[in-house]
C-alpha atoms as a PDB file:
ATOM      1  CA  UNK A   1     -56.906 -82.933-111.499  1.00  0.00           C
ATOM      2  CA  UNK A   2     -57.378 -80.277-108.503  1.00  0.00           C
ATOM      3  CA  UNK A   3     -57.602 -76.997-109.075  1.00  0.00           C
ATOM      4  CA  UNK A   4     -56.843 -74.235-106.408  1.00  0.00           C
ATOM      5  CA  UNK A   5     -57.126 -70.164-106.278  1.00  0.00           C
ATOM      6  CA  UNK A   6     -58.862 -67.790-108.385  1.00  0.00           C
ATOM      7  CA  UNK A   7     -55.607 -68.600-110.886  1.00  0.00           C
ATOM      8  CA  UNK A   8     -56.836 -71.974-111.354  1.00  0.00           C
ATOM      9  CA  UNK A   9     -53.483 -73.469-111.708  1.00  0.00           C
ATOM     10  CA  UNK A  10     -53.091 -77.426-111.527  1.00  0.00           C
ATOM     11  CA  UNK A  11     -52.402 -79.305-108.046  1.00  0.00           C
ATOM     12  CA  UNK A  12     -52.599 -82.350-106.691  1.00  0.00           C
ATOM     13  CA  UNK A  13     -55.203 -83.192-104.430  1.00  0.00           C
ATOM     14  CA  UNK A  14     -53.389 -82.115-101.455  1.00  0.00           C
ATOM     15  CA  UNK A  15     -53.056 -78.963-103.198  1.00  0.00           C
ATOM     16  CA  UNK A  16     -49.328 -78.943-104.478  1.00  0.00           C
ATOM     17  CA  UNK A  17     -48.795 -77.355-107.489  1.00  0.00           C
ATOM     18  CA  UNK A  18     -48.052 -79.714-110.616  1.00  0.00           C
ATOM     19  CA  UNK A  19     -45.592 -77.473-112.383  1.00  0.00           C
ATOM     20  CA  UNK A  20     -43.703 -75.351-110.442  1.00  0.00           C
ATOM     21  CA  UNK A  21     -42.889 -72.892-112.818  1.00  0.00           C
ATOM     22  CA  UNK A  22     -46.439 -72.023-113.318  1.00  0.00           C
ATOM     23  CA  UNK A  23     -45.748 -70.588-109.664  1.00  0.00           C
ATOM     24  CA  UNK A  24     -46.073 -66.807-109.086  1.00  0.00           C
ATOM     25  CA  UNK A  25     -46.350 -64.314-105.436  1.00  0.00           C
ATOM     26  CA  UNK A  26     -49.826 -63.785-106.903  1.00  0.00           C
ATOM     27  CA  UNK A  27     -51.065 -67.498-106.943  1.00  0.00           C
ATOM     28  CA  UNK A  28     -49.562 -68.142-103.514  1.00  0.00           C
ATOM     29  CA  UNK A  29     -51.160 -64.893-102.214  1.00  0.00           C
ATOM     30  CA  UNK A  30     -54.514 -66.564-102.955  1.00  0.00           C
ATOM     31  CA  UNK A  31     -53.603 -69.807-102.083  1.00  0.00           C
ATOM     32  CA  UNK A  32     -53.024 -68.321 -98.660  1.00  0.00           C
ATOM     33  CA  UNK A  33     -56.176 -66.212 -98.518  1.00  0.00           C
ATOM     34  CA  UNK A  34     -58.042 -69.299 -99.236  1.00  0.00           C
ATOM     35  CA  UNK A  35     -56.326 -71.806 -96.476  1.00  0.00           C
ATOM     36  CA  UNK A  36     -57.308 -69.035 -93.985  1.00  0.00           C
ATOM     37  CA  UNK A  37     -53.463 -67.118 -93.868  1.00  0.00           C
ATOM     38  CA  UNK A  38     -52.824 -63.856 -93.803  1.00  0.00           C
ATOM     39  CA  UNK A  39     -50.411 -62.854 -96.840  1.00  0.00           C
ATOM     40  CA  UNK A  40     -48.072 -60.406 -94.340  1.00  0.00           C
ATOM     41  CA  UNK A  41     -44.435 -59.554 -95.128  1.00  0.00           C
ATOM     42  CA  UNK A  42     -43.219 -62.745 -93.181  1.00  0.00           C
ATOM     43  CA  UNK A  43     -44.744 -64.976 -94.843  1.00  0.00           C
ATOM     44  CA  UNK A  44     -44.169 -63.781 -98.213  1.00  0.00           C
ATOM     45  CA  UNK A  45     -40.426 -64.244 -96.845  1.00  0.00           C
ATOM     46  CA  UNK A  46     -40.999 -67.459 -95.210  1.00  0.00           C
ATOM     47  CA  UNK A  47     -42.408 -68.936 -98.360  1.00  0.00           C
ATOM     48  CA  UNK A  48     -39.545 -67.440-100.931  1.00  0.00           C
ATOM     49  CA  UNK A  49     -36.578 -68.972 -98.257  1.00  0.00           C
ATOM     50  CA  UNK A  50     -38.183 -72.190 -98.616  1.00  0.00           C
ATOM     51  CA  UNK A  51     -38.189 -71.782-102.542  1.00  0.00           C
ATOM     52  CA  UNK A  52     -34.630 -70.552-102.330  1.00  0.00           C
ATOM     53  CA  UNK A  53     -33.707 -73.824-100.038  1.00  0.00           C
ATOM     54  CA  UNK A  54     -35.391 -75.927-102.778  1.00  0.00           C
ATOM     55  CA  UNK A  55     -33.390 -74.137-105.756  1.00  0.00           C
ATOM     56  CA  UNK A  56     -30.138 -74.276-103.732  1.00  0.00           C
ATOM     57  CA  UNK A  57     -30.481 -78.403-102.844  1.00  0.00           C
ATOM     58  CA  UNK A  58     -33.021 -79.782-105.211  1.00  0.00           C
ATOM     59  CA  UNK A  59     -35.564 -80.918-102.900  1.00  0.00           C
ATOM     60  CA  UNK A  60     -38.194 -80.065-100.639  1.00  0.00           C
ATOM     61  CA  UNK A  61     -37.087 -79.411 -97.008  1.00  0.00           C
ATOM     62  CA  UNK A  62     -38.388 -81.357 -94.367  1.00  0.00           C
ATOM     63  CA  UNK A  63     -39.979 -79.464 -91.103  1.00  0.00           C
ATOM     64  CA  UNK A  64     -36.777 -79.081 -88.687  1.00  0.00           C
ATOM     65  CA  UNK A  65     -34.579 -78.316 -91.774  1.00  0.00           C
ATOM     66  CA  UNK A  66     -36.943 -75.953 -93.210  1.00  0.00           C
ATOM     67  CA  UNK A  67     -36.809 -74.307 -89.719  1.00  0.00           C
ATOM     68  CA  UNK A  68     -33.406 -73.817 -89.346  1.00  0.00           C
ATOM     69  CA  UNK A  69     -33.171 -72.545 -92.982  1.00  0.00           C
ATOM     70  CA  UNK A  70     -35.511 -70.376 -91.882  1.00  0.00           C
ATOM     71  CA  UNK A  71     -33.698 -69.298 -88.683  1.00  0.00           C
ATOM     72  CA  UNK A  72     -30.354 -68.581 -90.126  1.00  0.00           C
ATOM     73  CA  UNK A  73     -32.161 -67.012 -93.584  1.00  0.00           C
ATOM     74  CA  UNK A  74     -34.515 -64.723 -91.612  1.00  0.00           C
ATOM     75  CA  UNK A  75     -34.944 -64.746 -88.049  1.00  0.00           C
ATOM     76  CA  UNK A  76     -32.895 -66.991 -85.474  1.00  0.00           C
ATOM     77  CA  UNK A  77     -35.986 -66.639 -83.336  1.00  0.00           C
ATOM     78  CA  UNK A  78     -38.569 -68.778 -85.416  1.00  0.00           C
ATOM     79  CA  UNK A  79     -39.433 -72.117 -83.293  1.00  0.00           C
ATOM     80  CA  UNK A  80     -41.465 -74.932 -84.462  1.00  0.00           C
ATOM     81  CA  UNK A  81     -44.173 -74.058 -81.888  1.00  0.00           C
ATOM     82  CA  UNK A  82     -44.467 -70.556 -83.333  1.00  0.00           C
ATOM     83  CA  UNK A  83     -44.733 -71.986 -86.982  1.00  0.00           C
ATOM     84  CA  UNK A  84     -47.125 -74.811 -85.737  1.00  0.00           C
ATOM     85  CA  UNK A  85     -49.420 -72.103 -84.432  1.00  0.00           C
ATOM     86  CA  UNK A  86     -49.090 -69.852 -87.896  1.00  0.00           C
ATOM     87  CA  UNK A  87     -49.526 -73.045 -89.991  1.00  0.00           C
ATOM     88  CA  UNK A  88     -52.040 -75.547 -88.107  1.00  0.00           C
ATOM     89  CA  UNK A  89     -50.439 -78.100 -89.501  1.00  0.00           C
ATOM     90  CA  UNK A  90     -46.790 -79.018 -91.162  1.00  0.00           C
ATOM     91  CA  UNK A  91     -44.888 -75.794 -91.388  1.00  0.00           C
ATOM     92  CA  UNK A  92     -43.118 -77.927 -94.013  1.00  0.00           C
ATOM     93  CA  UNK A  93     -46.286 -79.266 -95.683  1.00  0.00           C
ATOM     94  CA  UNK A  94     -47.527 -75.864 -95.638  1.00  0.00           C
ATOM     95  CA  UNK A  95     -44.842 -73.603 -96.806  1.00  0.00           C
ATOM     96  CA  UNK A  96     -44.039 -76.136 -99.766  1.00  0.00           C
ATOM     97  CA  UNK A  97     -47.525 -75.966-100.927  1.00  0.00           C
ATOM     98  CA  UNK A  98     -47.693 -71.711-101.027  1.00  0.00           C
ATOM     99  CA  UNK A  99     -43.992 -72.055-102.494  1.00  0.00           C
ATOM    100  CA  UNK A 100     -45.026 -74.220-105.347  1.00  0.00           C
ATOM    101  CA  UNK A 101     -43.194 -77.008-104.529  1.00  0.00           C
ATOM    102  CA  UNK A 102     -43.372 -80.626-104.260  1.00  0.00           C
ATOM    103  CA  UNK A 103     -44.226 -82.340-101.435  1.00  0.00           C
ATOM    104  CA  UNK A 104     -41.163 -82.829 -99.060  1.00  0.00           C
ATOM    105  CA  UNK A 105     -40.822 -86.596 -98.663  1.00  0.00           C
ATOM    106  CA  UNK A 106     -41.794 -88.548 -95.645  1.00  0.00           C
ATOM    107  CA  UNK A 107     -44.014 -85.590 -94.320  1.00  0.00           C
ATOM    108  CA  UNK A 108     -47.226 -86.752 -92.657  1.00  0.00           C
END
C-alpha cells in the first residue's frame, strides 16, 4: 500500500487515493507541493470542477471531457496545450489524482 503527503493517506501506486472520502483541500495541497505544482487559486478550481464532474456523472473524466468541463465550468480559454504544460503529463491523470479520484479509464 502507497502512501503519499505529509497526511499519509492510502493510494495506489500511481498515487490515487483509495477512499475518496478520506479526500480533503489540505491533502491535495500537499499532494501538489510534492509532484512539483504550485497550489494557486486555479488549480484549487481546476481540481474541485473535476470532483464536481465526477459527483455529477459517476466517473472519472477522461482528458478532452475533463477539458471542456473545465472550459464551460471556469474558463472557455483552457486548451489542452496549456494544461499539458501545467500538468507534464495527463491533465486527466493528474487532476483525478489531486481530486481524490479514481483513475479515469483508458488513460495512458
Amino acid at each position: 500500500m502507497a502512501q503519499h503527503t505529509q497526511i499519509n493517506l492510502a493510494t495506489t501506486e500511481d498515487g490515487f487515493l483509495k477512499n475518496m472520502d478520506q479526500w480533503s483541500t489540505s491533502w491535495a495541497q500537499a499532494l501538489a507541493l510534492e509532484q512539483g505544482y504550485q497550489w494557486t487559486a486555479t488549480l484549487e478550481a481546476q481540481v474541485i470542477a473535476t470532483r464536481e464532474f465526477y459527483f455529477a456523472y459517476a466517473h472519472s473524466p477522461k482528458t478532452r471531457v475533463l477539458i471542456e468541463h473545465l472550459k464551460q465550468t471556469l474558463d472557455s480559454s483552457i486548451t489542452s496545450v496549456a494544461l499539458q504544460i501545467t500538468f507534464k503529463e495527463n491533465p486527466a491523470l493528474a487532476l483525478c489524482r489531486l481530486a481524490g479520484l479514481p483513475r479515469p479509464k483508458q488513460c495512458f
